[in-house]
C-alpha atoms as a PDB file:
ATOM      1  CA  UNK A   1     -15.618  18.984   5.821  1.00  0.00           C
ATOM      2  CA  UNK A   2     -13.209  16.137   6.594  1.00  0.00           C
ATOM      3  CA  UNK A   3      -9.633  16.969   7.647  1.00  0.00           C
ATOM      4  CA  UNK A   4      -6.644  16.276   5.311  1.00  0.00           C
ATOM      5  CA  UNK A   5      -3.492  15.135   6.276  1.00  0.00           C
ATOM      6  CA  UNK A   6      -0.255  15.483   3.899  1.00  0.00           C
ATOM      7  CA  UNK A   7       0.940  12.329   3.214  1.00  0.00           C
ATOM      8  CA  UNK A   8       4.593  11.606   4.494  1.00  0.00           C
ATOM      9  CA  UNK A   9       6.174  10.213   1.065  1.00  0.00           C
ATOM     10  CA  UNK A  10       9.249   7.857   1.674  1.00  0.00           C
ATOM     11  CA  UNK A  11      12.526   8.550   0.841  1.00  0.00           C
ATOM     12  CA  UNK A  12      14.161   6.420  -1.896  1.00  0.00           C
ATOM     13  CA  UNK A  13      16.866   4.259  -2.371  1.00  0.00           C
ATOM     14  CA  UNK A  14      19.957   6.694  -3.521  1.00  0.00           C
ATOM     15  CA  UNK A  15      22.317   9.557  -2.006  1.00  0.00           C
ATOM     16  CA  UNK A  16      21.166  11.032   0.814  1.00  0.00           C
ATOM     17  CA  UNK A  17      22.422  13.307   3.880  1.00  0.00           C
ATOM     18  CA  UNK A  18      23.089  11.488   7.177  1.00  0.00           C
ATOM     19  CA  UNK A  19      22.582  14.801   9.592  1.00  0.00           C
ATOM     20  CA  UNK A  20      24.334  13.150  12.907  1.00  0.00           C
ATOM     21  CA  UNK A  21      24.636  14.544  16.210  1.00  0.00           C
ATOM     22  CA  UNK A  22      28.317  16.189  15.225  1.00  0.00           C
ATOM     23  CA  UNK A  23      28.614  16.062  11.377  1.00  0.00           C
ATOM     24  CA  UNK A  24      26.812  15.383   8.453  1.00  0.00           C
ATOM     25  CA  UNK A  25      27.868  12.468   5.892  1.00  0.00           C
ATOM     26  CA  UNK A  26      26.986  11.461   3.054  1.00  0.00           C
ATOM     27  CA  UNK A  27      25.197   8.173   2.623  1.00  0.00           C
ATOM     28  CA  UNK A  28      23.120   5.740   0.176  1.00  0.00           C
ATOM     29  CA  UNK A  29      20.258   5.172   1.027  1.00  0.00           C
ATOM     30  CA  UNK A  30      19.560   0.958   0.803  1.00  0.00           C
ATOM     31  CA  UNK A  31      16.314   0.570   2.061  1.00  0.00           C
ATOM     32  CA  UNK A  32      13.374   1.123   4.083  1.00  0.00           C
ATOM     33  CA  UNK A  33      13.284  -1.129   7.405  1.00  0.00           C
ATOM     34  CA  UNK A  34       9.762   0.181   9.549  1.00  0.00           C
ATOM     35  CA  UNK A  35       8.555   1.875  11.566  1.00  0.00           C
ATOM     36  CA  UNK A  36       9.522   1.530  15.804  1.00  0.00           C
ATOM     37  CA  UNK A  37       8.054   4.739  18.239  1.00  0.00           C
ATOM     38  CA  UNK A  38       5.892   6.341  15.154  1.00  0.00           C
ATOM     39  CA  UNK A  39       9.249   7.177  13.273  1.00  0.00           C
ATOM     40  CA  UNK A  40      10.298   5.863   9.841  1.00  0.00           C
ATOM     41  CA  UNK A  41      13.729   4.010  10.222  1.00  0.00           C
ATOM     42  CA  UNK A  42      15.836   3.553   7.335  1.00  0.00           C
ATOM     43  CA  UNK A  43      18.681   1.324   6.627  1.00  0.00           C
ATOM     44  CA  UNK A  44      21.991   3.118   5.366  1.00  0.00           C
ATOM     45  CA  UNK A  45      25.216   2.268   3.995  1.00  0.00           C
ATOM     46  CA  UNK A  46      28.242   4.741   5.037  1.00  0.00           C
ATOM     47  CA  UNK A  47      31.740   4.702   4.848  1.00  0.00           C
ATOM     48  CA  UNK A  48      31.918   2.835   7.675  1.00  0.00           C
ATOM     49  CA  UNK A  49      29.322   0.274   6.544  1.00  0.00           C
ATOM     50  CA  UNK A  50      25.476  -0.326   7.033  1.00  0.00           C
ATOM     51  CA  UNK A  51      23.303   1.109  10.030  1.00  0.00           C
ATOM     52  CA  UNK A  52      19.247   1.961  10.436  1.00  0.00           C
ATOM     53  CA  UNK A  53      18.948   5.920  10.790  1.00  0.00           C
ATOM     54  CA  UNK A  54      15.623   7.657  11.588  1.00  0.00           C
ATOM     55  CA  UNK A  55      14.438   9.613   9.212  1.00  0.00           C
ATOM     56  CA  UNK A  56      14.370  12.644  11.145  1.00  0.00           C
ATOM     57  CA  UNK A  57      18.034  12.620  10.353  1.00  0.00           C
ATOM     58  CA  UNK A  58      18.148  12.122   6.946  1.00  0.00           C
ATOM     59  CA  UNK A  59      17.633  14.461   4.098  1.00  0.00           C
ATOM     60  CA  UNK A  60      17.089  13.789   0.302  1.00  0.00           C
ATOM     61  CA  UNK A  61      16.658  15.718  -2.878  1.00  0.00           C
ATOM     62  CA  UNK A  62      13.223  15.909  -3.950  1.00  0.00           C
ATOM     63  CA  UNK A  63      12.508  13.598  -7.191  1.00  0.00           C
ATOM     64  CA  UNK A  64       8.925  14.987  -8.453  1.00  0.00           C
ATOM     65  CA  UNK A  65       8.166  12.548 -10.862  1.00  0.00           C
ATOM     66  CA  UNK A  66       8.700   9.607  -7.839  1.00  0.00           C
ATOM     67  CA  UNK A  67       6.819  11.866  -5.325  1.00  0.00           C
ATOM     68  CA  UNK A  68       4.070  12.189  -7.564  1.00  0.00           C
ATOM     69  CA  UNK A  69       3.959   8.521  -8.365  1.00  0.00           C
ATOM     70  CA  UNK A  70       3.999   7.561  -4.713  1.00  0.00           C
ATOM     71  CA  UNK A  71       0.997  10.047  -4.353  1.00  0.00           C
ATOM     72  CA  UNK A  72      -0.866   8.548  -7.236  1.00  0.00           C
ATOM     73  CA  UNK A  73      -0.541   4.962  -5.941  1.00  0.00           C
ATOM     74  CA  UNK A  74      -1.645   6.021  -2.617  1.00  0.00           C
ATOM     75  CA  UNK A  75      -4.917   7.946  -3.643  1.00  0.00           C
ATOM     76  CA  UNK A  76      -5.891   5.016  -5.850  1.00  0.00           C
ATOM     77  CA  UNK A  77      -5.790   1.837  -3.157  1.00  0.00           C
ATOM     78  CA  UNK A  78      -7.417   4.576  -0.830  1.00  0.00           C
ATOM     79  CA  UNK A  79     -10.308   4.740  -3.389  1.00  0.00           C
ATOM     80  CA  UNK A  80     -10.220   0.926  -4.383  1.00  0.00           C
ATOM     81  CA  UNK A  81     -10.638   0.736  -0.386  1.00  0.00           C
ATOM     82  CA  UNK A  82     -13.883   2.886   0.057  1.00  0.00           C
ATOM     83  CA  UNK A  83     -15.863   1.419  -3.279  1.00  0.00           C
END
């Protein structure tokens, strides 16, 4: 029996919660830059302006539809892979 691993699905581009060291804020979510260490880095645009984030500190409602789309995609190049 071979393991399975949950896939890690992406945030999107939207709202989003920035959870900092000393508050959260609000931010928008513009897009996804790579990866750097094994973590997911995300570029953000705040108040302030625009800054990458980790995504260990940010949080997003779900979206279902685009979660299971993501999934989808992601099971089908696996299988166009193994034939």
């Amino acid at each position: 029996m071979s393991q399975f691993k949950s896939p890690t699905l992406r945030l999107r581009v939207g709202p989003a919660v920035w959870h900092s060291k000393e508050y959260d804020y609000p931010v928008e979510i513009v897009r996804f830059l790579g990866e750097m260490n094994g973590e997911e880095y995300y570029l953000v645009r705040t108040t302030l302006g625009e800054t990458g984030i980790p995504r260990s500190q940010l949080e997003q409602e779900p979206d279902y539809i685009e979660d299971a789309r993501q999934l989808l995609s992601r099971m089908i190049k696996s299988l166009r892979q193994r034939s």
